[in-house]
Protein backbone atom coordinates (compact mmCIF):
# COMPACT_ATOMS: atom_id res chain seq x y z
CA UNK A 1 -67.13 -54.96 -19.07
CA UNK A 2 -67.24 -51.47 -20.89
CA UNK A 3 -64.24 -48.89 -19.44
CA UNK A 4 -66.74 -46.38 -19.45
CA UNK A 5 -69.71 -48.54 -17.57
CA UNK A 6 -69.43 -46.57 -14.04
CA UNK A 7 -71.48 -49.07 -12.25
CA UNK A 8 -70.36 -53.13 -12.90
CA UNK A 9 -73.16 -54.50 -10.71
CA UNK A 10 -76.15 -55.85 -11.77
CA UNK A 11 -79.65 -54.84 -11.29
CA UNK A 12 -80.27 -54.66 -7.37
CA UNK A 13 -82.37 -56.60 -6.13
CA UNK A 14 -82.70 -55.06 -2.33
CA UNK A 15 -85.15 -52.29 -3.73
CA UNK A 16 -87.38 -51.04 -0.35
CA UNK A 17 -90.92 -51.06 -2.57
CA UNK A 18 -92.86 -47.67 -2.11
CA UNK A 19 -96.30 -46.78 -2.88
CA UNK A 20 -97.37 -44.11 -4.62
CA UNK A 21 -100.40 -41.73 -3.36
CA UNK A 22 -101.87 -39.11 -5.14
CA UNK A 23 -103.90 -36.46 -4.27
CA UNK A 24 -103.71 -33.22 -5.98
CA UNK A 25 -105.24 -29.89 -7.44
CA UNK A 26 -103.97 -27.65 -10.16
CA UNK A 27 -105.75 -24.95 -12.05
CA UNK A 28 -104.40 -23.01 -14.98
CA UNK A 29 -105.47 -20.67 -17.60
CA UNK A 30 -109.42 -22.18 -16.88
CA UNK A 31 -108.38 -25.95 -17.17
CA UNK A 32 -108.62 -27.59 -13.60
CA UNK A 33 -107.00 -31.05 -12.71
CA UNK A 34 -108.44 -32.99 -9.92
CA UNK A 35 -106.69 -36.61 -9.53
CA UNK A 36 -106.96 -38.55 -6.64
CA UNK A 37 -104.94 -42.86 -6.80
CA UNK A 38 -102.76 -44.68 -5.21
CA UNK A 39 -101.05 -47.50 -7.01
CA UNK A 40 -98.96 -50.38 -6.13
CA UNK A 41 -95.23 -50.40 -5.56
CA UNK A 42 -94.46 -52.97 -8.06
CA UNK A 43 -95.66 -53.45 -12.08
CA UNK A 44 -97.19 -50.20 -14.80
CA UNK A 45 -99.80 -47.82 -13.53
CA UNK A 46 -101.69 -47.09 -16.90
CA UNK A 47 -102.94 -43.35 -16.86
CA UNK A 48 -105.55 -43.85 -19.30
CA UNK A 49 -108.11 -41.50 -20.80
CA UNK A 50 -109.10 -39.41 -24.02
CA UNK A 51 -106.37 -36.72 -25.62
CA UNK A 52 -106.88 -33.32 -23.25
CA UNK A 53 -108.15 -35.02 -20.44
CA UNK A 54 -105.09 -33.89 -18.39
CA UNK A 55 -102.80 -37.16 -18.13
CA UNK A 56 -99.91 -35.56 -19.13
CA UNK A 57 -100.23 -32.58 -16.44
CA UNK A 58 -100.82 -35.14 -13.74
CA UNK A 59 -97.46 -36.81 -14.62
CA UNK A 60 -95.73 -33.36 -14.93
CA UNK A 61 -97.57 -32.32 -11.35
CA UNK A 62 -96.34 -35.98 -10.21
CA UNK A 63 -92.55 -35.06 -11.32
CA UNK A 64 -92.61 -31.48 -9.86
CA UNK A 65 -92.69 -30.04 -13.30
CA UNK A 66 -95.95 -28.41 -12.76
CA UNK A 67 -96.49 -24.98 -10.70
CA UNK A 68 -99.10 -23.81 -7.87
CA UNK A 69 -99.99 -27.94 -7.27
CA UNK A 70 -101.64 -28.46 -3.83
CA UNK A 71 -102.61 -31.21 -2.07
CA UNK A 72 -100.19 -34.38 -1.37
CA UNK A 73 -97.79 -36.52 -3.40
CA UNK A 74 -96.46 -39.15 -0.73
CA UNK A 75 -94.43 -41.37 -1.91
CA UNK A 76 -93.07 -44.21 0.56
CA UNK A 77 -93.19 -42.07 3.23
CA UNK A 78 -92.15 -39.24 2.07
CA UNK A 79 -94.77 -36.25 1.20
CA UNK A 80 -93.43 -35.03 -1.77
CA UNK A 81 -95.32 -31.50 -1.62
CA UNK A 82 -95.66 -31.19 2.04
CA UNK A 83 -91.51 -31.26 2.24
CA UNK A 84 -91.31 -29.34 -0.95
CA UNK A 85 -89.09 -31.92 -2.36
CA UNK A 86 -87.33 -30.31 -5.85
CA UNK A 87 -87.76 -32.49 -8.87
CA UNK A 88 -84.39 -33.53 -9.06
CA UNK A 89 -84.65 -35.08 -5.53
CA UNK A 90 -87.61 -37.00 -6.56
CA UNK A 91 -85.90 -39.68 -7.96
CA UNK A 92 -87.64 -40.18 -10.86
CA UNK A 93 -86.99 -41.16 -14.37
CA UNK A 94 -89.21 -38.88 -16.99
CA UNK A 95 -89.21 -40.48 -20.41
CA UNK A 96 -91.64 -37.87 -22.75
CA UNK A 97 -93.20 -38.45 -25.72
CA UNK A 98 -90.05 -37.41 -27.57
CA UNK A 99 -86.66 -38.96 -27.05
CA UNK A 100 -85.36 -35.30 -26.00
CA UNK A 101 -81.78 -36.73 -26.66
CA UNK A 102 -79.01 -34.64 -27.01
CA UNK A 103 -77.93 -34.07 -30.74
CA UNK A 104 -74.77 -33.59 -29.91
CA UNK A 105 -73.51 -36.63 -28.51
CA UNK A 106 -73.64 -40.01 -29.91
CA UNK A 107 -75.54 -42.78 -28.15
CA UNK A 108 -73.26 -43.69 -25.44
CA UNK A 109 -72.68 -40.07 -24.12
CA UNK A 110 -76.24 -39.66 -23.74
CA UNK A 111 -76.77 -42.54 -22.18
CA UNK A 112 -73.54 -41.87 -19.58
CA UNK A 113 -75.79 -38.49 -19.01
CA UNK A 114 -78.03 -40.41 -17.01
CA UNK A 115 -75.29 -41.87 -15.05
CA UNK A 116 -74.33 -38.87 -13.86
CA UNK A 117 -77.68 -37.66 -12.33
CA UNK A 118 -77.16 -40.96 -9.81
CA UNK A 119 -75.22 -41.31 -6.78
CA UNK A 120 -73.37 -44.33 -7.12
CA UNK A 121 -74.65 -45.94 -4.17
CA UNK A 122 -78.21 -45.53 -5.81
CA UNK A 123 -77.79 -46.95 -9.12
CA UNK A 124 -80.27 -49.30 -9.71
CA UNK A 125 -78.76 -51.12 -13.16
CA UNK A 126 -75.87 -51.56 -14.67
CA UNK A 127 -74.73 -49.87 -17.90
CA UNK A 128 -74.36 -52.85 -19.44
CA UNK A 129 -77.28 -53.89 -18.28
CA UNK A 130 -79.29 -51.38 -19.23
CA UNK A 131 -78.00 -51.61 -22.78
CA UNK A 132 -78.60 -55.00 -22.83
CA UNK A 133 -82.61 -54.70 -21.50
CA UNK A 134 -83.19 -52.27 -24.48
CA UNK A 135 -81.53 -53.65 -27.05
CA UNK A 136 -79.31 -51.03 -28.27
CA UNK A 137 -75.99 -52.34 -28.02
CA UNK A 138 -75.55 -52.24 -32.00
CA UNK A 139 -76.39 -48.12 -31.54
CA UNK A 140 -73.78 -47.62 -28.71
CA UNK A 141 -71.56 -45.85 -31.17
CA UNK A 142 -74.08 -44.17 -33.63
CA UNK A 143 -74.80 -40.67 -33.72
CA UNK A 144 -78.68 -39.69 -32.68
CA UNK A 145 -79.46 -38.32 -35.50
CA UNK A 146 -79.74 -41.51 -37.67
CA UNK A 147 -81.66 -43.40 -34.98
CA UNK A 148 -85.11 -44.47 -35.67
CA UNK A 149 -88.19 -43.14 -33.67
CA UNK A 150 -88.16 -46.39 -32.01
CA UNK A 151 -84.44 -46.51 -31.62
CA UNK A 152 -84.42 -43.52 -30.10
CA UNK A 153 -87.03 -44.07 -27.41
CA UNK A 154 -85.21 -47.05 -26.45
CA UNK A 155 -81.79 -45.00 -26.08
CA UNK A 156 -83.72 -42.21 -23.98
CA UNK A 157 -85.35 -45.13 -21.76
CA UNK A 158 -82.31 -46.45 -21.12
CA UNK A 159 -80.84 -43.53 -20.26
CA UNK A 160 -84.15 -42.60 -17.72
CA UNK A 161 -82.82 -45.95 -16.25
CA UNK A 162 -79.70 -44.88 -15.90
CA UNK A 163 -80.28 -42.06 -13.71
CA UNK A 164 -81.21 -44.35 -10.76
CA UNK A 165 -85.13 -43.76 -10.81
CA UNK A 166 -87.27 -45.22 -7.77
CA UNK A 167 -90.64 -44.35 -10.06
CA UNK A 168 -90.29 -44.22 -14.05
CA UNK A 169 -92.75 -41.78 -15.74
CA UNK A 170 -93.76 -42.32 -19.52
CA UNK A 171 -95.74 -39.81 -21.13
CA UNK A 172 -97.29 -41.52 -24.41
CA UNK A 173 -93.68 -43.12 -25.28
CA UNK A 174 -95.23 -44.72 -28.70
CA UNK A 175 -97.40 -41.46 -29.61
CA UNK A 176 -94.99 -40.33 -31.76
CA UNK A 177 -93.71 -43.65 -33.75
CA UNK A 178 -95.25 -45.36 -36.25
CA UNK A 179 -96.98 -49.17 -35.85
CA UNK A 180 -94.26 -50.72 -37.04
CA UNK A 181 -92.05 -48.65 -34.74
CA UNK A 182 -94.38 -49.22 -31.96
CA UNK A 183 -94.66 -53.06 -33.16
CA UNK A 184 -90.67 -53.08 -32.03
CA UNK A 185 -90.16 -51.35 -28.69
CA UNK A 186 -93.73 -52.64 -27.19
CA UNK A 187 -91.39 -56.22 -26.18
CA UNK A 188 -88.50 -54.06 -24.61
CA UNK A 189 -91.41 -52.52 -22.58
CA UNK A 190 -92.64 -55.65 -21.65
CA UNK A 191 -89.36 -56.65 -20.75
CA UNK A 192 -89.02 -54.12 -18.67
CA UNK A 193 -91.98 -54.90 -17.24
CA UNK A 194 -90.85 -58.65 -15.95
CA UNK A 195 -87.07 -57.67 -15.40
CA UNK A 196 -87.35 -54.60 -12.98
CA UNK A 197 -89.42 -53.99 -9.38
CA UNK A 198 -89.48 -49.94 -10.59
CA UNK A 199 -92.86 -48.60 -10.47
CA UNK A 200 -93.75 -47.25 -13.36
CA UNK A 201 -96.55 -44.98 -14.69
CA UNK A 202 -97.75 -45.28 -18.12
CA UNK A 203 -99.86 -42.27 -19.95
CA UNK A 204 -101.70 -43.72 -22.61
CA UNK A 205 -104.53 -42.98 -24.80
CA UNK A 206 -104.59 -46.60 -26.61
CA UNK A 207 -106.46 -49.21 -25.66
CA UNK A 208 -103.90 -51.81 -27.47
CA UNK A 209 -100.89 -50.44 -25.25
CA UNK A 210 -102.86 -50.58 -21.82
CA UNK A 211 -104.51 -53.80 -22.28
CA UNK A 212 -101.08 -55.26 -22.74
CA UNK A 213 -99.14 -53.65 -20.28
CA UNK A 214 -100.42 -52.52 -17.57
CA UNK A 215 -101.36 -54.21 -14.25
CA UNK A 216 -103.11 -51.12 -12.70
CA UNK A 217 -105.39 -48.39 -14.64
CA UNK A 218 -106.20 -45.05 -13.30
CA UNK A 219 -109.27 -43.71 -15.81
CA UNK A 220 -109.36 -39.86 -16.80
CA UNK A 221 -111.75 -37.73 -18.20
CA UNK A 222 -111.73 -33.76 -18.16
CA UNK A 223 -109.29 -33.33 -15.75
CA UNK A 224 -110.36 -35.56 -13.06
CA UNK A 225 -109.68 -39.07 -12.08
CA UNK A 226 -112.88 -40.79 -11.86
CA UNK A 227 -111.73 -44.01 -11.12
CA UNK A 228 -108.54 -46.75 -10.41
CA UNK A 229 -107.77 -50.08 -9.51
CA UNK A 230 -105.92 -53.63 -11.17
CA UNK A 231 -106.71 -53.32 -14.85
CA UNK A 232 -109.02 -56.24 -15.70
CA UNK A 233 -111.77 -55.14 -12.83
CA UNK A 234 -112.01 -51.81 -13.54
CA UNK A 235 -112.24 -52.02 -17.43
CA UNK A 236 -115.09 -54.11 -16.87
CA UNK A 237 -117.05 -51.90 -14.39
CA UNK A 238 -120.18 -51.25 -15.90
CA UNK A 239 -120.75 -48.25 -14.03
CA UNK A 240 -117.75 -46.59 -15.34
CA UNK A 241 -117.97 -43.71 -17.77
CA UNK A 242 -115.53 -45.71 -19.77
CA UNK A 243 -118.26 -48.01 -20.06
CA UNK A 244 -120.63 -46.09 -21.80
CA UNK A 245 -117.54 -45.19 -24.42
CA UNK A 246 -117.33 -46.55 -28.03
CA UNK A 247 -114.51 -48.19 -27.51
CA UNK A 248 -114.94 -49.92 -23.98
CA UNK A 249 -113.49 -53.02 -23.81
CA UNK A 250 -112.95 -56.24 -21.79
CA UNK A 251 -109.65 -57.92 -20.91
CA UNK A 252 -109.34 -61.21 -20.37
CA UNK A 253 -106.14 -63.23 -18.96
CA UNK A 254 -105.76 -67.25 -20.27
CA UNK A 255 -102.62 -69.61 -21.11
CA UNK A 256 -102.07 -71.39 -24.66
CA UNK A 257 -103.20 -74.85 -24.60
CA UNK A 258 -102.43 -76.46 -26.57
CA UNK A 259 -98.17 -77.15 -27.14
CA UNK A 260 -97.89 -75.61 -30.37
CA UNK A 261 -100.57 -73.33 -30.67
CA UNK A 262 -102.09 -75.16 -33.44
CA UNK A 263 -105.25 -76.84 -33.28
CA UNK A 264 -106.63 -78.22 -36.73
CA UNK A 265 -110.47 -77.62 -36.41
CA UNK A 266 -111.18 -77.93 -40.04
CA UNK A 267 -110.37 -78.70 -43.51
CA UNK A 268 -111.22 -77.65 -46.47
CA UNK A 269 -112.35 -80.55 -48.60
CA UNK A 270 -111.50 -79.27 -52.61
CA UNK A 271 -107.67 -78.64 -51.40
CA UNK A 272 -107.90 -80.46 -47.81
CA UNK A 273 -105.67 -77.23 -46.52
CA UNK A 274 -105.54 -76.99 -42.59
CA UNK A 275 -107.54 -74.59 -40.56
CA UNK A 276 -104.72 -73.99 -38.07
CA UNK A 277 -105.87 -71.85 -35.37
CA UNK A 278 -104.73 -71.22 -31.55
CA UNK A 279 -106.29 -72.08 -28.27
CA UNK A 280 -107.05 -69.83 -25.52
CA UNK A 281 -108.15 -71.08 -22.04
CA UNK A 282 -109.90 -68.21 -20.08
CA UNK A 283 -111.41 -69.61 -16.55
CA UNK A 284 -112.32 -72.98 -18.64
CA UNK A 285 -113.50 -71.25 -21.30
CA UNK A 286 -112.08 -71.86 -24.81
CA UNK A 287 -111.83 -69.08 -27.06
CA UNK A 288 -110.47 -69.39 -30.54
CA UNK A 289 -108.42 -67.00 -32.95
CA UNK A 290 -106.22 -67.10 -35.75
CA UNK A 291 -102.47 -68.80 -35.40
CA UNK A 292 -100.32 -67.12 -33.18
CA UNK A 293 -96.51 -68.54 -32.38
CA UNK A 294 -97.37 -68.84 -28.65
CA UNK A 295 -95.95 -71.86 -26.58
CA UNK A 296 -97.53 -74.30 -24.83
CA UNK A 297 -98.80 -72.85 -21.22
CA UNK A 298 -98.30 -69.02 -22.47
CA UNK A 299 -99.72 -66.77 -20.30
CA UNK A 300 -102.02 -64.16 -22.74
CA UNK A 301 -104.36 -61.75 -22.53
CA UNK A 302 -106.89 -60.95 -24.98
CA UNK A 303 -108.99 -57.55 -25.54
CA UNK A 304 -112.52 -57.56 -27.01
CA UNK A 305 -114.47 -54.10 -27.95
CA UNK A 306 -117.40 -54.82 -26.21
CA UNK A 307 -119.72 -53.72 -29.26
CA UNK A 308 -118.29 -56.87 -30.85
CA UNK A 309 -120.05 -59.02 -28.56
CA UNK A 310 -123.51 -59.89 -29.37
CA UNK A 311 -126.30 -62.35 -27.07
CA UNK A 312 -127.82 -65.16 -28.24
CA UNK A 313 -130.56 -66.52 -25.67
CA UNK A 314 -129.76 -70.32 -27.75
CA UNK A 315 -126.24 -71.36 -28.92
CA UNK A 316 -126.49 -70.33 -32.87
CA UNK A 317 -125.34 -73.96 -34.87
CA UNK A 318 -124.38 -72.54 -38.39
CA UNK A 319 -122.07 -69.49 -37.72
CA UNK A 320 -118.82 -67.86 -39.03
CA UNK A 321 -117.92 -66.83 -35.61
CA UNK A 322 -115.80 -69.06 -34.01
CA UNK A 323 -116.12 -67.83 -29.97
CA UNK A 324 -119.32 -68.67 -28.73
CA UNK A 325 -119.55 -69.20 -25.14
CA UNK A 326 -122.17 -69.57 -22.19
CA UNK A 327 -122.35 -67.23 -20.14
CA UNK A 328 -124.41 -64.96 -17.26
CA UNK A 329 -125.65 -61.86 -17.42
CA UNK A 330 -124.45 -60.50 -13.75
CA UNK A 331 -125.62 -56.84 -14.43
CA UNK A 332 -127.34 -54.40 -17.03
CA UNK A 333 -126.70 -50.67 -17.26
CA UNK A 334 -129.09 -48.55 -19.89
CA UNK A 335 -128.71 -45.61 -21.91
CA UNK A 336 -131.76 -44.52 -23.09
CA UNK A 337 -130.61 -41.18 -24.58
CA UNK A 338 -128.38 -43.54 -26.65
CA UNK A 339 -130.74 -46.50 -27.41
CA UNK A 340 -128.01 -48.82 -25.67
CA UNK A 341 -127.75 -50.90 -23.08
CA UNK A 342 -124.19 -52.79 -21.68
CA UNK A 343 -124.44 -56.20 -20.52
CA UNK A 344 -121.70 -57.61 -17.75
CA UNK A 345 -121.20 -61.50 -18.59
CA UNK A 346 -119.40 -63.59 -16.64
CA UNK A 347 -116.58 -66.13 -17.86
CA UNK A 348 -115.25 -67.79 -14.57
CA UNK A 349 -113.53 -65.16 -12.42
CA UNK A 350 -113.75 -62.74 -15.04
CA UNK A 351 -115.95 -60.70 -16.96
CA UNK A 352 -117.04 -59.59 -20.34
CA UNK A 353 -118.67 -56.25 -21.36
CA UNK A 354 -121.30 -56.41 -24.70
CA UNK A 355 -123.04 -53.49 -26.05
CA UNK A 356 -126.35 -54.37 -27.33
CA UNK A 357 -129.21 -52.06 -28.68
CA UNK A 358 -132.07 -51.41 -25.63
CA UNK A 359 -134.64 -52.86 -28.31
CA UNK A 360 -132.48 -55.95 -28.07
CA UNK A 361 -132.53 -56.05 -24.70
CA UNK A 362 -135.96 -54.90 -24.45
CA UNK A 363 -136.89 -58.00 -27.36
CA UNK A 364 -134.90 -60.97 -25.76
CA UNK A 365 -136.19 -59.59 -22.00
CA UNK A 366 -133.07 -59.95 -20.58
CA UNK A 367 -132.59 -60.02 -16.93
CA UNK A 368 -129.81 -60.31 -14.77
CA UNK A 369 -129.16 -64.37 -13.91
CA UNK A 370 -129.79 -65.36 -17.55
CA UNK A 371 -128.22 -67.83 -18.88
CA UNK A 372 -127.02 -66.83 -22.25
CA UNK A 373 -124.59 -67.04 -25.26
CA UNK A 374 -122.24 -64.87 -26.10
CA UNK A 375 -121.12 -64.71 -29.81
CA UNK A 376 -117.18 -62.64 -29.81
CA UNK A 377 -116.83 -61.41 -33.88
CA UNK A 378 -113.65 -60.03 -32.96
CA UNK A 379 -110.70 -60.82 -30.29
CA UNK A 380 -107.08 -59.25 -30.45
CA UNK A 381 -104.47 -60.99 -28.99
CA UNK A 382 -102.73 -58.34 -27.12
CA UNK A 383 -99.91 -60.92 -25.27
């Protein structure tokens, strides 16, 4: 144990889970903000919507950072605006988009910082411990100013950790980095994610991020909350504005079948090299995609644009595109000024969003109840 680690214990398990409520109102300088969710006292709350949309001022109203807020902020059962609670009696952990360490001081000064904004008796981790989850124990000693974007957000979530948080706030953590930056500190999230019963809420404008952390999504758009609820329902409402975006997607959660994750489909017979690919199953459903190191039994989740999906009323035989699946159409929502029309599919439990033309549509006369195939040109593997 460190001499300077003020807290030997290890992450506490006796944490009394709260919920978070949100109702609020804020206007300022002719921009209004209207967000009304509630999200669950364990896993990431994903605060998701375009750039401007207000995501950051809801976290700042959420952390008391914000002026002139009204309406209610209960968390547990405490009213946060009601009692006009301070922000430093919030007990939350604010990690911006910007480390926002001091210069100063070297790694392990900063991250002692946050130890001194806990009582004792509230620490939630360890140092040690908190080191250890983010992976900086070969920066403990390094000045801040060498640090990496990614090494730094890492130091300055640790140290959010550190000050004993009951709810951790990150405002767009990964805006700022790089992808090979955000490549690195997306598994110390997810760690995170499985180690610790904190709440946490997650601004994000990337689809990538969201679809593979978060458990609950609250949707944004010009200031107002339009609508919330666990992540891989409410991405696939089709009466959701994000719906009718370019970039709406589906997520869908399956395991690795098969042991390896390689599954020779196919040869090629002038150098008889392997096709290796990996399995997905989704609800029974087998999808398909290009070798990833999973294990056997891997739990996964994969993201699909929804204009990537196309409908086929017969399975096509001679195809590149190796997820084609049967399917049925369990709703239909049409955009006329657009031409479009987005098709809900079913895959077991779950669902699938595809954005067809409305001639298509029109052409094939789809109806809800049809049987049909769906042909997926693209899938990302997102865990």
């Amino acid at each position: 144990m460190s001499p300077d680690n003020p807290n030997p214990s290890q992450v506490e398990k006796s944490q009394v889970e709260k919920t978070l409520s949100v109702d609020v109102s804020l206007k300022r300088n002719g921009f209004t903000l209207q967000a009304q969710f509630s999200s669950p006292a364990k896993g990431i709350t994903a605060i998701y919507g375009p750039s401007g949309c207000g995501k950051t001022t809801l976290l700042r109203a959420i952390a008391g950072l914000e002026e002139n807020v009204t309406g209610s902020i209960r968390f547990g059962d405490v009213d946060w605006l009601h009692s006009r609670l301070p922000t430093h009696k919030r007990n939350v952990g604010y990690v911006f988009q910007r480390s926002h360490l001091f210069s100063h001081l070297d790694v392990r000064k900063n991250l002692l910082y946050g130890t001194k904004r806990a009582d004792a008796h509230k620490r939630r981790i360890a140092f040690d411990d908190a080191v250890s989850l983010l992976g900086v124990e070969k920066l403990i000693d390094k000045s801040v100013g060498i640090l990496s974007g990614g090494e730094r957000q890492r130091v300055a979530i640790a140290r959010a950790l550190l000050s004993g948080p009951e709810l951790l706030l990150l405002d767009e953590p990964m805006a700022a980095l790089d992808h090979q930056s955000k490549s690195e500190i997306l598994p110390y999230l997810e760690k995170l994610h499985r180690t610790l019963s904190i709440p946490m809420l997650y601004v994000s404008h990337a689809t990538d991020e969201v679809a593979r952390l978060a458990d609950f999504i609250v949707l944004m758009e010009d200031g107002k909350t339009y609508k919330h609820g666990p992540l891989l329902e409410t991405v696939a409402d089709i009466n959701s504005p994000l719906a009718e975006q370019t970039n709406a997607f589906s997520i869908l959660e399956g395991c690795c079948i098969n042991g390896n994750a390689t599954d020779v489909t196919s040869h090629n017979p002038a150098n008889s090299e392997k096709a290796l690919l990996t399995s997905i199953n989704v609800d029974g459903n087998i999808f398909r995609i290009p070798f990833a190191a999973l294990s056997g039994q891997d739990s996964v989740r994969l993201r699909i644009i929804a204009k990537d999906v196309s409908i086929c009323l017969d399975r096509p035989l001679r195809t590149s595109i190796l997820n084609v699946l049967e399917t049925t159409i369990v709703d239909i929502k049409d955009n006329a000024s657009k031409g479009q029309s987005v098709v809900k599919l079913t895959l077991g439990s779950q669902f699938l969003l595809a954005r067809i033309s409305l001639y298509s549509k029109q052409h094939l006369l789809l109806a809800v109840g049809d049987k049909v195939f769906a042909q997926i040109k693209a899938v990302a593997l997102v865990r």
